[in-house]
N, C-alpha and C. Protein backbone atom coordinates (compact mmCIF):
# COMPACT_ATOMS: atom_id res chain seq x y z
N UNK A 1 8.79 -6.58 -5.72
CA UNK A 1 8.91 -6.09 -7.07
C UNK A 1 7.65 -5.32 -7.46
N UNK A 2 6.79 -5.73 -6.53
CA UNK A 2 5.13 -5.09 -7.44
C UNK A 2 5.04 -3.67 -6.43
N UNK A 3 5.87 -3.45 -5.27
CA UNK A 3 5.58 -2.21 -4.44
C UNK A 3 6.95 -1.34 -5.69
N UNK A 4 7.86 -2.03 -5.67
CA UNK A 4 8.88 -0.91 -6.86
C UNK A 4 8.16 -0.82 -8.18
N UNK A 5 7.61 -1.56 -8.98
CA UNK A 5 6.79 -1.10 -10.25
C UNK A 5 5.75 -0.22 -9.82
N UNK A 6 5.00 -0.30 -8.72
CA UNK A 6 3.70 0.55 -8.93
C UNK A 6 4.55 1.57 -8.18
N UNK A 7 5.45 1.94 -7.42
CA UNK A 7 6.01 3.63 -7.28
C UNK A 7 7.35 3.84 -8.31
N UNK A 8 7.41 3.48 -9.33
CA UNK A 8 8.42 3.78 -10.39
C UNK A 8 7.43 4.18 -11.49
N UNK A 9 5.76 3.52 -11.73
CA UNK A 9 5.03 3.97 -12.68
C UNK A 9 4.28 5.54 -11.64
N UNK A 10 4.41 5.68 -10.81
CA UNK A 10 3.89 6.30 -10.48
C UNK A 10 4.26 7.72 -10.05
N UNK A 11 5.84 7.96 -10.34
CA UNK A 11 6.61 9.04 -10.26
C UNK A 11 6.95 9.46 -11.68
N UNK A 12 6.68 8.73 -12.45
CA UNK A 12 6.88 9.06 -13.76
C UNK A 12 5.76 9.75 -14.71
N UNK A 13 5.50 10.36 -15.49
CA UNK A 13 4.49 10.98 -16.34
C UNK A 13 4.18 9.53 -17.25
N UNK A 14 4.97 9.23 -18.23
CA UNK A 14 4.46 8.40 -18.73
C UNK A 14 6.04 7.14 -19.28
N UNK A 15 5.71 6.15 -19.91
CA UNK A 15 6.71 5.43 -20.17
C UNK A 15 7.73 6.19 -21.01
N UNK A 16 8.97 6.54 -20.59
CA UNK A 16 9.99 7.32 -21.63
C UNK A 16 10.35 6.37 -22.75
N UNK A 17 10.57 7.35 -23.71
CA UNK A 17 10.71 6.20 -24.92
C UNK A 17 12.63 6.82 -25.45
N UNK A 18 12.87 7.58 -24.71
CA UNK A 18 14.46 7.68 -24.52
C UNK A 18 15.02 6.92 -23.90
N UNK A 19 14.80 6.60 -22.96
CA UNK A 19 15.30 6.22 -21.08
C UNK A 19 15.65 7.20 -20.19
N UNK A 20 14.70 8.26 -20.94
CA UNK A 20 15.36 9.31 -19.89
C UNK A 20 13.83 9.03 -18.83
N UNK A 21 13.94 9.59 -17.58
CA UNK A 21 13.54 9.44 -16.21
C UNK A 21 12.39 10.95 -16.74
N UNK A 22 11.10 10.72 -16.91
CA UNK A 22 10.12 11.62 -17.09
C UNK A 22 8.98 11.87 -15.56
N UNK A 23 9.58 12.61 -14.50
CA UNK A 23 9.14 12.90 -13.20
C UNK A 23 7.51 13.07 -13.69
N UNK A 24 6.39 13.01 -12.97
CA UNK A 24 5.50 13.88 -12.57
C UNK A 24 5.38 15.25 -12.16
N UNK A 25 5.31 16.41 -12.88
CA UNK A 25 5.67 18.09 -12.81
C UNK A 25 5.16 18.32 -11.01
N UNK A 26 4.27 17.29 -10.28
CA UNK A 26 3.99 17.79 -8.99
C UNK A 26 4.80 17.40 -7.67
N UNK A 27 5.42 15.92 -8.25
CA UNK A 27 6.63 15.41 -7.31
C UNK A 27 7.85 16.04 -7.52
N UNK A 28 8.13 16.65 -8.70
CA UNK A 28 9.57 17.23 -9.15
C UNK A 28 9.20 18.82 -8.69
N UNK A 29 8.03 19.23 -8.03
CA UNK A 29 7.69 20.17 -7.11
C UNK A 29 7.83 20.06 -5.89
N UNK A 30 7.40 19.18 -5.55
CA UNK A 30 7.33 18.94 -4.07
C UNK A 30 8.71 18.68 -3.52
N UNK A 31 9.95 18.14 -4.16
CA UNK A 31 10.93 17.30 -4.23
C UNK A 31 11.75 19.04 -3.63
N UNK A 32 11.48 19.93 -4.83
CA UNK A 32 12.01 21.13 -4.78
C UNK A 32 11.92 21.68 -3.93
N UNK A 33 10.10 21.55 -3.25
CA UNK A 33 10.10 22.59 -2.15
C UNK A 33 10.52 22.01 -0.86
N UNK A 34 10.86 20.78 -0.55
CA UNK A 34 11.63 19.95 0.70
C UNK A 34 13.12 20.69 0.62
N UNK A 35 13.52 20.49 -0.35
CA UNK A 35 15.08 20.59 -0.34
C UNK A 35 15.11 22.40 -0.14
N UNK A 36 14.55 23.49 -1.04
CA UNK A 36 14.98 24.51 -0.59
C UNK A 36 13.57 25.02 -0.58
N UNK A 37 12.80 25.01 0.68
CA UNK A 37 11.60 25.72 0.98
C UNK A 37 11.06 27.34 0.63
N UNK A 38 12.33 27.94 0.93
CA UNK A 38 12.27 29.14 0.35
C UNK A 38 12.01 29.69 -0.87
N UNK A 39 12.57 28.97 -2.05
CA UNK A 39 12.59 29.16 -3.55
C UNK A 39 13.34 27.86 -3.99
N UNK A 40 11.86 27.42 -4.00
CA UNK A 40 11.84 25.84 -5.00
C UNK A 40 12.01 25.97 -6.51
N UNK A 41 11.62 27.39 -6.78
CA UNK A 41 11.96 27.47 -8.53
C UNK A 41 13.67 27.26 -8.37
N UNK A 42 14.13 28.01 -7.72
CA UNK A 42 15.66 27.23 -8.02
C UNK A 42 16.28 26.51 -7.85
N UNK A 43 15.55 25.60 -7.25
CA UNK A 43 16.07 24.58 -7.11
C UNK A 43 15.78 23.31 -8.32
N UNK A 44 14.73 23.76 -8.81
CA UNK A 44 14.38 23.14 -10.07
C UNK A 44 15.03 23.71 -11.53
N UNK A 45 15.29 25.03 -11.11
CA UNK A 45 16.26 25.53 -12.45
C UNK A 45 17.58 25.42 -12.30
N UNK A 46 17.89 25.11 -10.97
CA UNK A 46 19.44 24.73 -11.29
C UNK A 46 19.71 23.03 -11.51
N UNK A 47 18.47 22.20 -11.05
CA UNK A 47 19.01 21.18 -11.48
C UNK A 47 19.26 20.30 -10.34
N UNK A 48 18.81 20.60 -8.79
CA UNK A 48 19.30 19.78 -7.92
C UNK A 48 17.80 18.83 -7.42
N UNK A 49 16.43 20.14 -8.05
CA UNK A 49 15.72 18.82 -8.06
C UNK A 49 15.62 17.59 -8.73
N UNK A 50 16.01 17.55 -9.59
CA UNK A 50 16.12 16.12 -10.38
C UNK A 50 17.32 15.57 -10.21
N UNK A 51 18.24 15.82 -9.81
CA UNK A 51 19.18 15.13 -9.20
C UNK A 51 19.38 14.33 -7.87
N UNK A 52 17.95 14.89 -7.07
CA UNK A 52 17.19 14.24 -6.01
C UNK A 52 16.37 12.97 -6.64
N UNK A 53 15.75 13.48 -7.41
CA UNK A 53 15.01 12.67 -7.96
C UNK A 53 15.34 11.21 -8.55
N UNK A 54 16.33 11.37 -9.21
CA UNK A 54 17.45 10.55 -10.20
C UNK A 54 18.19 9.64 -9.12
N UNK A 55 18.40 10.31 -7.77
CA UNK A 55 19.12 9.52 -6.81
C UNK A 55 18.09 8.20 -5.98
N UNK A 56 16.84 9.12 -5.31
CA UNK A 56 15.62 8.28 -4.94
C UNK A 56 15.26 7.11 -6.51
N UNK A 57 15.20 7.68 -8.10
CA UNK A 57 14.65 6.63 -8.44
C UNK A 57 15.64 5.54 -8.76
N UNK A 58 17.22 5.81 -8.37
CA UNK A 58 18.13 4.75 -8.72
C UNK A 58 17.85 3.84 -7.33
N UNK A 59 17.69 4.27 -6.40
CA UNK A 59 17.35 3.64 -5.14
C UNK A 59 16.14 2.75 -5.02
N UNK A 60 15.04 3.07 -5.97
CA UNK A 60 14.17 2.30 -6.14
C UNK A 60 14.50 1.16 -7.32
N UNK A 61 15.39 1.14 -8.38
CA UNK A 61 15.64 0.35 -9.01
C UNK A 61 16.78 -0.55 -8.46
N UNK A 62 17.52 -0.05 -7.63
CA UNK A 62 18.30 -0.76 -7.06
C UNK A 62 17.50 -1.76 -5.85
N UNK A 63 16.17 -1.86 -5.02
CA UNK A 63 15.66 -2.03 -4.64
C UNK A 63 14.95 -2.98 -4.97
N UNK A 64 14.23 -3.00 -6.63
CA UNK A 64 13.74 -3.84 -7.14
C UNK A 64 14.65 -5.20 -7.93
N UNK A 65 15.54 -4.54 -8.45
CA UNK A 65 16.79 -5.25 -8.40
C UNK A 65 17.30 -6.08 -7.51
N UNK A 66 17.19 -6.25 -6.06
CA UNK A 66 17.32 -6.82 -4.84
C UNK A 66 15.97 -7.82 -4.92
N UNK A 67 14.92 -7.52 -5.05
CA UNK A 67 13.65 -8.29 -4.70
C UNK A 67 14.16 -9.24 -5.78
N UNK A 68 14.32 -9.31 -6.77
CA UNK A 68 14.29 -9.78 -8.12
C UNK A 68 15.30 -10.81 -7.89
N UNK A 69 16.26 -10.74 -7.15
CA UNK A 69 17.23 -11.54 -6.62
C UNK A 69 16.68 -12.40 -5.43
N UNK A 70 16.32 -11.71 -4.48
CA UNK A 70 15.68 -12.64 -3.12
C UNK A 70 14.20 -13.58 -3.62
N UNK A 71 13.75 -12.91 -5.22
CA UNK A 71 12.30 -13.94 -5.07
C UNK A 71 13.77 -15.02 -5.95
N UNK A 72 13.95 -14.69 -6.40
CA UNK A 72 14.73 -16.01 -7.67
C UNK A 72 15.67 -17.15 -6.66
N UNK A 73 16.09 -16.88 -5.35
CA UNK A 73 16.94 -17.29 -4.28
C UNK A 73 15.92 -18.17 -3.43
N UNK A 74 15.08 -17.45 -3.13
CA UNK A 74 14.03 -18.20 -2.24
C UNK A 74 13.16 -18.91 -3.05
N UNK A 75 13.11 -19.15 -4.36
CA UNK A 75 12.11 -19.87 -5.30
C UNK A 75 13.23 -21.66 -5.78
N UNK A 76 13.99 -20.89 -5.51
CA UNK A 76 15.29 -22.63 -5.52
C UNK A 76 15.65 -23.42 -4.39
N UNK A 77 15.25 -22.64 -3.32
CA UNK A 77 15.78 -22.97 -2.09
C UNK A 77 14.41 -23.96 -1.72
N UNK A 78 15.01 -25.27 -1.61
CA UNK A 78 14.03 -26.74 -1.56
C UNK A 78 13.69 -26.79 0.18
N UNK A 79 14.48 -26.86 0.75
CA UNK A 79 14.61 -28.04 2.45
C UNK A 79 14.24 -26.76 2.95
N UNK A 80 13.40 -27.01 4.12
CA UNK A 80 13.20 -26.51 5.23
C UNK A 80 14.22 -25.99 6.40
N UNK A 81 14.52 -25.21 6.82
CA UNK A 81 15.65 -25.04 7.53
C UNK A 81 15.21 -25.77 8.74
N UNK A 82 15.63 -24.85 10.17
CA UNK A 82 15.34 -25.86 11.25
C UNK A 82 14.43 -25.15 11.87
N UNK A 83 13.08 -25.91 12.83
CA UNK A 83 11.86 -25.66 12.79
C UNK A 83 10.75 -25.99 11.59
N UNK A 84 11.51 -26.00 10.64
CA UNK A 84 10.38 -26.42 9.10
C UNK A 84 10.14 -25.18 8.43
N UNK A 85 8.83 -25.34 7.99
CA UNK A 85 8.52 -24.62 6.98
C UNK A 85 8.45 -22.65 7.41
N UNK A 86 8.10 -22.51 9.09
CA UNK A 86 8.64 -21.49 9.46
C UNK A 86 10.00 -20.56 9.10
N UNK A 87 11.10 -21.06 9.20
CA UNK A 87 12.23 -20.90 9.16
C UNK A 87 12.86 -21.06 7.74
N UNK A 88 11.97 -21.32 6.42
CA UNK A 88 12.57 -21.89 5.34
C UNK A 88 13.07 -20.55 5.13
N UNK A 89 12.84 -19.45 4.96
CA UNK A 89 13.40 -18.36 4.50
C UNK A 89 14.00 -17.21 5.57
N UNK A 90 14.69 -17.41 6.39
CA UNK A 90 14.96 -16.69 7.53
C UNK A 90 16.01 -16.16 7.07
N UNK A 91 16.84 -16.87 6.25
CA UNK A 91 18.25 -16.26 5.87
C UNK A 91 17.66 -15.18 4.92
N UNK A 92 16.82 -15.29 3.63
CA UNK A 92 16.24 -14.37 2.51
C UNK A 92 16.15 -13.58 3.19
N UNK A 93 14.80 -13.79 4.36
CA UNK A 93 14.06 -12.21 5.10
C UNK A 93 15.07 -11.48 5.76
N UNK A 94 15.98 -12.02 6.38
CA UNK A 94 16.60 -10.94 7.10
C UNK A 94 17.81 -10.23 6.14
N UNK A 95 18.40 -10.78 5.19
CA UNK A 95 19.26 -10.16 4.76
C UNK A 95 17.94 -8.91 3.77
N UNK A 96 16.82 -9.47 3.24
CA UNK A 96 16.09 -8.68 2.53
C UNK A 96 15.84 -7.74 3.57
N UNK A 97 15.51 -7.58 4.73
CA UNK A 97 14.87 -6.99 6.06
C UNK A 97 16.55 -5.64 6.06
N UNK A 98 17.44 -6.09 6.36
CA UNK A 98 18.46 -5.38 6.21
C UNK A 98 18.70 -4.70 4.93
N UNK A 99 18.39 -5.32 4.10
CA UNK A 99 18.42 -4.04 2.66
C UNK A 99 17.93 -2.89 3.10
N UNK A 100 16.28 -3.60 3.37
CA UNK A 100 15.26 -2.67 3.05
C UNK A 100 15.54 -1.35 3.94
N UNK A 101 16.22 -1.80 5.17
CA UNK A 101 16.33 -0.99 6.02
C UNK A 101 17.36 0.46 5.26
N UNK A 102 18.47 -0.30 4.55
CA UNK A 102 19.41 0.27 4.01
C UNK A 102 18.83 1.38 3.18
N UNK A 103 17.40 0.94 2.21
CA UNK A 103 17.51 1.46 1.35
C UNK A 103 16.63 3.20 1.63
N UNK A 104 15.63 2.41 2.84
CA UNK A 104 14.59 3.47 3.59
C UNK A 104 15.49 4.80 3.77
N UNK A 105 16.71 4.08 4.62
CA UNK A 105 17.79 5.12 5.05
C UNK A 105 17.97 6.53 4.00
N UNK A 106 18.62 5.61 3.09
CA UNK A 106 19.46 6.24 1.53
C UNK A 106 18.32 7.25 0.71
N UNK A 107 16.75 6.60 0.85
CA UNK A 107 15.87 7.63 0.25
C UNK A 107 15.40 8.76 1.12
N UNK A 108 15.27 8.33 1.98
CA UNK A 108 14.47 9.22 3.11
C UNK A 108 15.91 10.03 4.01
N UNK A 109 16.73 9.70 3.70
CA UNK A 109 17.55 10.30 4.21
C UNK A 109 17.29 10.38 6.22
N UNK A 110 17.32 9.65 6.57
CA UNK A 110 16.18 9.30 8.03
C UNK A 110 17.19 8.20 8.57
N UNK A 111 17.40 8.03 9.41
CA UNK A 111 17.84 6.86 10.45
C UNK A 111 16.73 6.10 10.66
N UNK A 112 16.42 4.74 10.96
CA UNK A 112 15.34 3.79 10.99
C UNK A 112 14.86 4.15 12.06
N UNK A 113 13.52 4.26 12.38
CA UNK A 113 12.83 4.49 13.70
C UNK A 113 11.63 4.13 13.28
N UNK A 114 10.41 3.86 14.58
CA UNK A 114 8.92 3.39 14.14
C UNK A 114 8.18 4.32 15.65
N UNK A 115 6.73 4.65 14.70
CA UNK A 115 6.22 5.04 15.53
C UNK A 115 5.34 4.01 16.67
N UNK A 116 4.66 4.75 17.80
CA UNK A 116 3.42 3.73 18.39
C UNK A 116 2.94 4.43 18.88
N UNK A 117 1.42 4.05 18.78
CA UNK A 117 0.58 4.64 18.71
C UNK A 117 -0.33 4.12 20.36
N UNK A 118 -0.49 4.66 21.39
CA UNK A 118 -0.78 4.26 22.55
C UNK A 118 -2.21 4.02 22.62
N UNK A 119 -3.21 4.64 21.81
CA UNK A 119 -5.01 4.37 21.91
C UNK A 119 -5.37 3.32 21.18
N UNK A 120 -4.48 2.83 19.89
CA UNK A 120 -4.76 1.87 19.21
C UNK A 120 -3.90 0.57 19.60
N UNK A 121 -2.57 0.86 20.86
CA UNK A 121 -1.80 -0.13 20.81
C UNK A 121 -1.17 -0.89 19.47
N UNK A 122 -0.86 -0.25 18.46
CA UNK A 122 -0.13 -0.85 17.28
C UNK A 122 0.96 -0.02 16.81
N UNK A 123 1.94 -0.14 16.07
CA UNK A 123 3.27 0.25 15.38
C UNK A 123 2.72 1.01 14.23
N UNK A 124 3.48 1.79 14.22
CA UNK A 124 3.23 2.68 12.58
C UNK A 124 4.21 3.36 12.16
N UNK A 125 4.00 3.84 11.21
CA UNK A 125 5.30 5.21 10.76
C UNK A 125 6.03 5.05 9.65
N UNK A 126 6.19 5.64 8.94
CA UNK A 126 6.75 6.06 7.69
C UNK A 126 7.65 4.44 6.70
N UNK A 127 8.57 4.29 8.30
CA UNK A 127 9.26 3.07 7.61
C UNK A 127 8.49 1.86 8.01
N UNK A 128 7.61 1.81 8.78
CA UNK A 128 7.05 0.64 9.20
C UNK A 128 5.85 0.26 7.94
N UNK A 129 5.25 1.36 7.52
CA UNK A 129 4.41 0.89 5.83
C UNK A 129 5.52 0.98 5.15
N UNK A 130 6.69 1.40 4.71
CA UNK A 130 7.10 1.20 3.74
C UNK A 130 8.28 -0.25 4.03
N UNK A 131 8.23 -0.78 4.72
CA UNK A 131 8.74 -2.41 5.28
C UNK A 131 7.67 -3.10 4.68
N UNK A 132 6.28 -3.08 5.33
CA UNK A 132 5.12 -4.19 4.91
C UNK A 132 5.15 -4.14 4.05
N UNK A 133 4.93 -2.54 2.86
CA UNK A 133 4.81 -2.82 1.58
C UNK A 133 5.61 -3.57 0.67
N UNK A 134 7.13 -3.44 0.95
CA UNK A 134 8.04 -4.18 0.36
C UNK A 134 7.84 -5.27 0.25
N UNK A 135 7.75 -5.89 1.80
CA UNK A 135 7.67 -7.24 2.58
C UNK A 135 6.81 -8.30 1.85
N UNK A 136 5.41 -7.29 1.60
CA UNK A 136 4.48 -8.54 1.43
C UNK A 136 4.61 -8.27 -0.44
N UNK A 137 4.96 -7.73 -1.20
CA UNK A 137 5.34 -7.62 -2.62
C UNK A 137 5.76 -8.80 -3.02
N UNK A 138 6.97 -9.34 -1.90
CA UNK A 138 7.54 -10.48 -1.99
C UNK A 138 7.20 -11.81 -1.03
N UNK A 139 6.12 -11.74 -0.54
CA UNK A 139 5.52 -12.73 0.09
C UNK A 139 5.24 -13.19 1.24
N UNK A 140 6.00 -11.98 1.70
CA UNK A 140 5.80 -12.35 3.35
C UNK A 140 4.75 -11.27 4.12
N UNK A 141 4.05 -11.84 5.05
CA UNK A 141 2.99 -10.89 5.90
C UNK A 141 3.11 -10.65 7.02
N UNK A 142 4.44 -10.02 7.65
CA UNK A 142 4.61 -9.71 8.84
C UNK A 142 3.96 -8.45 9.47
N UNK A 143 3.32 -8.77 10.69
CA UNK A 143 2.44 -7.39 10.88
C UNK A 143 2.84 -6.26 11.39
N UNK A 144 2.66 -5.05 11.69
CA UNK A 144 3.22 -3.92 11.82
C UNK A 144 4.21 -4.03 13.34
N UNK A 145 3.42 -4.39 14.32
CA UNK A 145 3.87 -4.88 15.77
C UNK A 145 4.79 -5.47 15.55
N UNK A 146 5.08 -6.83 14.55
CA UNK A 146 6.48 -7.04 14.40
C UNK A 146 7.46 -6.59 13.79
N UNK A 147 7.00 -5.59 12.94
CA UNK A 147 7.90 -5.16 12.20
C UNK A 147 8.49 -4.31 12.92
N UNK A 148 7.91 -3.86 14.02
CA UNK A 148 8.68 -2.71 14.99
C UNK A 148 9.38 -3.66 15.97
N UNK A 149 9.54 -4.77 15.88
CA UNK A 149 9.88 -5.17 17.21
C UNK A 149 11.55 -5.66 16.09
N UNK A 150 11.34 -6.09 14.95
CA UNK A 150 12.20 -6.05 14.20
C UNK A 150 13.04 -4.87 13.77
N UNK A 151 12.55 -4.10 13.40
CA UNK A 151 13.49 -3.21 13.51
C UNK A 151 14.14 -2.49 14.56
N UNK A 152 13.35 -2.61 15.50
CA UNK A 152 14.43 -2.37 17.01
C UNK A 152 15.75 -3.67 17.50
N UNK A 153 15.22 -4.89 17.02
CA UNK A 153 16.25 -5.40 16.73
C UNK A 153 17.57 -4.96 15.89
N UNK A 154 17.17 -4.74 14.71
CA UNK A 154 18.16 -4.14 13.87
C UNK A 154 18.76 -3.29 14.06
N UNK A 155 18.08 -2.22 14.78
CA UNK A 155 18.95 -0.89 15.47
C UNK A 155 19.68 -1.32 16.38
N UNK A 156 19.25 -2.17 17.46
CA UNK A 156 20.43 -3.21 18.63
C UNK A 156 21.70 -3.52 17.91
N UNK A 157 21.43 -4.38 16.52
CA UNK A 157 22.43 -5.18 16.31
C UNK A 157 23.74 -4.39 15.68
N UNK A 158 22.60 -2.99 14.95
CA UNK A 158 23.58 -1.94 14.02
C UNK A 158 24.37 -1.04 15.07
N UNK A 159 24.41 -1.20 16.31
CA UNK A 159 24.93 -0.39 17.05
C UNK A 159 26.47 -1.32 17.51
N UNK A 160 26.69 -1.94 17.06
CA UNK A 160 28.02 -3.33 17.57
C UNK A 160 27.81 -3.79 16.00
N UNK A 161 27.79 -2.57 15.04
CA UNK A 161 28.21 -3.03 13.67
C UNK A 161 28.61 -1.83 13.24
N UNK A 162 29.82 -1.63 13.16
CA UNK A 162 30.55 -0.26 13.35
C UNK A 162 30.11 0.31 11.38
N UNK A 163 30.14 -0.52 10.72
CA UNK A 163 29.42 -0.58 9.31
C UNK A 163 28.15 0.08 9.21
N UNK A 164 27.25 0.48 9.59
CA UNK A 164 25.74 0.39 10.01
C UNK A 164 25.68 1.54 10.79
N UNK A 165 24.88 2.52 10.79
CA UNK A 165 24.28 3.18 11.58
C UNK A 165 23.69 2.85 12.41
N UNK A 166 23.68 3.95 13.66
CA UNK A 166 22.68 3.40 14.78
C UNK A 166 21.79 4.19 14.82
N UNK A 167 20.13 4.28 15.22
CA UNK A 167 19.50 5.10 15.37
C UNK A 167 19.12 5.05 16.41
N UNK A 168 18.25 6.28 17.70
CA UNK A 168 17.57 6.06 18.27
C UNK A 168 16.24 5.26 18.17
N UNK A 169 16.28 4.26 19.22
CA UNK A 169 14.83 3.55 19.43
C UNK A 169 13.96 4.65 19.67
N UNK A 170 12.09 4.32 19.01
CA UNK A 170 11.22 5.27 19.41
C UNK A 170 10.05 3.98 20.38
């Protein structure tokens, strides 16, 4: 919840006192010049940059909306599963682990993949900080190395889940 508040205050200019969605004039630029590189002014005067925008920030509220559910789920949940205190939240993390994956997808428009980095021997890449950041918002500190070894799981499992995309492993 605290990685979706600090990038929902942070795409915004200031608190709207409509409810209307008040971008930052340099992201509702940048947003423009991704989508049509050529002439980002029109894409901002016709209206499809903020309709990018409006889509990524429903994705982030829908996101926080999810955390808000998995902390309130895992804050009732008493007994230890099996193994103990390891395992108490295995069901939370992975269905949260599968959101997140969902949601990376839906903003970034990207199939799940992670980088590695061969001089430093560690995991990195776009979705692999934006996993930890989620991750540890809500309490957990899984490190980058696993998070890649996890999400190559997930790509295994999404491939014999006709529901689910598959991506190439990196």
């Amino acid at each position: 919840m605290a990685a979706c508040d600090a990038l929902l205050e942070a795409i915004q200019d200031d608190t709207p006192q409509d409810g209307r969605l008040r971008p930052v004039p340099q992201l509702l630029w940048g947003l423009a010049a991704q989508l049509t590189p050529d002439d980002p002014n029109a894409t901002i005067i016709d209206g499809q940059a903020d309709h990018a925008l409006e889509d990524a920030f429903s994705g982030v509220l829908m996101l926080r909306a999810a955390a808000e559910l998995v902390r309130g789920a895992e804050a009732d949940r008493v007994a230890s599963g099996v193994g103990g205190t390891r395992h108490k939240a295995a069901a939370g993390y992975h269905m949260t682990f599968d959101f997140l994956l969902d949601v990376y997808e839906a903003i970034s428009d990207r199939p799940p993949g992670t980088s590695w980095d061969d001089m430093s021997g560690a995991a990195g890449g776009p979705l692999v900080d934006f996993l930890q950041l989620c991750l540890e918002a809500l309490g957990y500190t899984p490190t980058k190395n696993a998070l890649r070894t996890a999400v190559k799981r997930a790509i295994k499992a999404r491939r014999t889940d006709p529901t689910k995309s598959a991506a190439p492993q990196s």
